[in-house]
C-alpha atoms as a PDB file:
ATOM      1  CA  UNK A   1     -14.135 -15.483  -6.248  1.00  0.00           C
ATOM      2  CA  UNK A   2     -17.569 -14.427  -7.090  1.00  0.00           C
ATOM      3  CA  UNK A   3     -18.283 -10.690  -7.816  1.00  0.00           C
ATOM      4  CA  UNK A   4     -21.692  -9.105  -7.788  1.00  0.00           C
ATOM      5  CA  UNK A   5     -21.877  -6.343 -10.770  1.00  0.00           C
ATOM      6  CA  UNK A   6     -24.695  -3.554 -10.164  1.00  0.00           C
ATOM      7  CA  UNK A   7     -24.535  -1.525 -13.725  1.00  0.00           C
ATOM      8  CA  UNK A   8     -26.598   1.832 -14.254  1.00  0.00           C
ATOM      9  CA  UNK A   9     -28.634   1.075 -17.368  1.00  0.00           C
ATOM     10  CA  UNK A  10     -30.488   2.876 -19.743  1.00  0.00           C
ATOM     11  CA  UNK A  11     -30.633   6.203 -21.964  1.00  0.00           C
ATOM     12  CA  UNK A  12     -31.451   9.589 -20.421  1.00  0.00           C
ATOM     13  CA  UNK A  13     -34.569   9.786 -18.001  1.00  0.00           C
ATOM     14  CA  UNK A  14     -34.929   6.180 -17.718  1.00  0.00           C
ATOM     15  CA  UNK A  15     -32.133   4.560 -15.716  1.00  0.00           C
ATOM     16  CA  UNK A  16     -31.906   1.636 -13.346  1.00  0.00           C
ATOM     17  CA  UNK A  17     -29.554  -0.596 -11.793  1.00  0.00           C
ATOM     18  CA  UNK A  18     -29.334  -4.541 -13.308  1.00  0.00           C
ATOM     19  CA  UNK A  19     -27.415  -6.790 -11.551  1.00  0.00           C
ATOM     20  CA  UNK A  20     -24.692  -9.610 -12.584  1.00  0.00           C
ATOM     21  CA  UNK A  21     -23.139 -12.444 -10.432  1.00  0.00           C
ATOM     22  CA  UNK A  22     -19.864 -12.919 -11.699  1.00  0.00           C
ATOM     23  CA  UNK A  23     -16.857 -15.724 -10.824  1.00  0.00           C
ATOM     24  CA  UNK A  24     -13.545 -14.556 -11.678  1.00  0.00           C
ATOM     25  CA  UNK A  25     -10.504 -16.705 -11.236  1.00  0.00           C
ATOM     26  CA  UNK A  26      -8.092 -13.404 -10.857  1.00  0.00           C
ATOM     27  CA  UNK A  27      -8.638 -10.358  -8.370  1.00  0.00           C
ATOM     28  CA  UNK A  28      -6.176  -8.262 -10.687  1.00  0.00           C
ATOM     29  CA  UNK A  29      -8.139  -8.221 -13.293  1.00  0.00           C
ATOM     30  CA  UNK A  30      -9.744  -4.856 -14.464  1.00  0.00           C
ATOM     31  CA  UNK A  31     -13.206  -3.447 -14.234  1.00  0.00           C
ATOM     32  CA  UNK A  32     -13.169  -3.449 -17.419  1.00  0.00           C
ATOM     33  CA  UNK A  33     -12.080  -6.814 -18.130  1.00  0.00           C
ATOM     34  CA  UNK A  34     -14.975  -7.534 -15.864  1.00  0.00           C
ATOM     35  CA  UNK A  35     -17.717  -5.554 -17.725  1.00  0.00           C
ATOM     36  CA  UNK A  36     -16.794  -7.378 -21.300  1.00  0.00           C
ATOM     37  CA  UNK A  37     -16.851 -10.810 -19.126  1.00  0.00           C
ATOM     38  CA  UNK A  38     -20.345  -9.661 -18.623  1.00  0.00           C
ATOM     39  CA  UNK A  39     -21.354  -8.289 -22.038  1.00  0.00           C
ATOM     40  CA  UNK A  40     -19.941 -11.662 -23.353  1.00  0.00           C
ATOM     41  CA  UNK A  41     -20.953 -14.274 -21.524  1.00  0.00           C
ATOM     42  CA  UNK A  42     -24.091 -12.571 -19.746  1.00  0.00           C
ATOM     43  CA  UNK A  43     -26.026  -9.515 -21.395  1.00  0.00           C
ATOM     44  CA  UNK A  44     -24.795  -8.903 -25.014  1.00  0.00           C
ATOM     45  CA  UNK A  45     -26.481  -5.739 -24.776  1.00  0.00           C
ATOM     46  CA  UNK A  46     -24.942  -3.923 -22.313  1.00  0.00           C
ATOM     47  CA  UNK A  47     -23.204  -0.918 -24.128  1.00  0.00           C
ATOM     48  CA  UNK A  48     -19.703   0.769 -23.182  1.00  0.00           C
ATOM     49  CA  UNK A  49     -17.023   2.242 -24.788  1.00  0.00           C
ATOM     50  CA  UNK A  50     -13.268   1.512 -24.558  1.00  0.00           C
ATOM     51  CA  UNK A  51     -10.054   1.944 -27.219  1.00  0.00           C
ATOM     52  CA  UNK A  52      -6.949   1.366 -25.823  1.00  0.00           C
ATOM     53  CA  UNK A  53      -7.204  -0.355 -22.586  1.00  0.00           C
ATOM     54  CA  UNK A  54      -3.798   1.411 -21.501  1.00  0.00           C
ATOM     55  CA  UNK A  55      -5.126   4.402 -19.508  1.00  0.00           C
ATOM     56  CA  UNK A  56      -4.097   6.889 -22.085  1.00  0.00           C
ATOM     57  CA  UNK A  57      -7.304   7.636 -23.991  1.00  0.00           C
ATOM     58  CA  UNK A  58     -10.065   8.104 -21.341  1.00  0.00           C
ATOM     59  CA  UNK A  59     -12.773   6.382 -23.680  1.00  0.00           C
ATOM     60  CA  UNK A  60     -13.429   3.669 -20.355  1.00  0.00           C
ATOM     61  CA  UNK A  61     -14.149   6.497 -17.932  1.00  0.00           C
ATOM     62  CA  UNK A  62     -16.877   5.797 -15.562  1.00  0.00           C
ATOM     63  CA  UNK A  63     -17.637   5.948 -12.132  1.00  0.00           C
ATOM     64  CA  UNK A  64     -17.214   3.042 -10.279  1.00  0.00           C
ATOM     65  CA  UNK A  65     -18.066   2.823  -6.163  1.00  0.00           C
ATOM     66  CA  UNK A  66     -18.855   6.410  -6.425  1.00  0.00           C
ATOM     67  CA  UNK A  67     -15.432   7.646  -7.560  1.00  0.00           C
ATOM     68  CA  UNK A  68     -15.128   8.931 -11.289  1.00  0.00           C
ATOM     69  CA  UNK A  69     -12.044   6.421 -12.725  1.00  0.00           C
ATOM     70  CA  UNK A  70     -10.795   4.677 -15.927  1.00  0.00           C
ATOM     71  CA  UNK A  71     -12.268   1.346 -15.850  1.00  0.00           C
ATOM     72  CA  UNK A  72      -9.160  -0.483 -17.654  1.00  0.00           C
ATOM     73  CA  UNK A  73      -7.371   0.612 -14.949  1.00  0.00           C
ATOM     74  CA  UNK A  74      -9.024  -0.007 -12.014  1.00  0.00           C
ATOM     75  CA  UNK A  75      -8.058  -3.320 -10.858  1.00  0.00           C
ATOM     76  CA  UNK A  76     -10.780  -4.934  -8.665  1.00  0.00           C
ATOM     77  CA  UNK A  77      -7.753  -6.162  -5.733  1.00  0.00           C
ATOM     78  CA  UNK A  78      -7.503  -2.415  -5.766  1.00  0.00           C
ATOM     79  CA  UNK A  79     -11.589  -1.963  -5.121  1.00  0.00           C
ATOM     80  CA  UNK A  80     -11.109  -4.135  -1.795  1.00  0.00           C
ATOM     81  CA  UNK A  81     -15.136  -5.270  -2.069  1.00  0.00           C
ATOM     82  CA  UNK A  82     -16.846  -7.962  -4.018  1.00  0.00           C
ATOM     83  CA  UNK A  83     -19.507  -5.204  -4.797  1.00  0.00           C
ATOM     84  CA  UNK A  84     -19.314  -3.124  -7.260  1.00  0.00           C
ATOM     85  CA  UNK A  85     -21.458   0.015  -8.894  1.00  0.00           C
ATOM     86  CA  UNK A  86     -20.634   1.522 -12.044  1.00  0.00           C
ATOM     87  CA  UNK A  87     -22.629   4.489 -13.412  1.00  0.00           C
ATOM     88  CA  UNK A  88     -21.797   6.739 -16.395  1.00  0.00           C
ATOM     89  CA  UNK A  89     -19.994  10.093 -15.566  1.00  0.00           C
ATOM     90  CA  UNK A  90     -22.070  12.607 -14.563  1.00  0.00           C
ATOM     91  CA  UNK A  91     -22.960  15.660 -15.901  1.00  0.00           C
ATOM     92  CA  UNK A  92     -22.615  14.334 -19.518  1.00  0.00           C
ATOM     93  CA  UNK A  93     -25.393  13.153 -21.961  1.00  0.00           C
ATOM     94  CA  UNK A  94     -26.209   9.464 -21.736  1.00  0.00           C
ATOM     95  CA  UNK A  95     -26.630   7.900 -24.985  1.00  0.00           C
ATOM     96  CA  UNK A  96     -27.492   4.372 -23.531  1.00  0.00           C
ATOM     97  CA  UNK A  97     -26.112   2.381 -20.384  1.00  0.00           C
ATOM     98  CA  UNK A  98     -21.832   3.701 -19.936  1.00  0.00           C
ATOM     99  CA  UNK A  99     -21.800   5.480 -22.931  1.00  0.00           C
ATOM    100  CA  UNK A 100     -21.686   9.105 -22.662  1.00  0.00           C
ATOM    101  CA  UNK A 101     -21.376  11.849 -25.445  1.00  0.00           C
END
């Protein structure tokens, strides 16, 4: 299955969306999951935070589709779309692409 990754980039004041084509053999795999794919295999400088990858510490939270959530546990079966946005929360300073302070 082949999901299409649009990821608000930048630090403060400058932002934009940059898109990422991705295939991924498993629908239940996290957002998260999905984002390292990318940082990994795609863009090694696309910056996000994550600990435990439980849903206990809140260190992956981001808004994805419009909906504030923890990205390791937001399964992309769950998303129902082969689109998907992710921002960083709002109302928080952006230090550069997900990360927030």
């Amino acid at each position: 299955m082949k999901v299409k990754i649009h990821v608000r980039r930048g630090a403060a004041g400058r932002q934009y969306y940059q898109t990422y084509e991705v295939e991924v053999e498993d629908p239940r795999i996290t957002v998260l999951d999905l984002l390292i794919k990318v940082r990994e295999d795609l863009d090694g400088t696309l910056s996000m935070r994550y600990a435990c990858r439980m849903g206990v510490c809140g260190a992956c939270a981001m808004v994805i589709n419009g909906v504030p959530r923890l990205a390791c546990a937001t399964k992309l079966s769950d998303l129902g779309t082969s689109e998907i946005f992710v921002g960083p929360l709002p109302n928080r300073n952006i230090i550069k692409d997900l990360v927030t302070d």
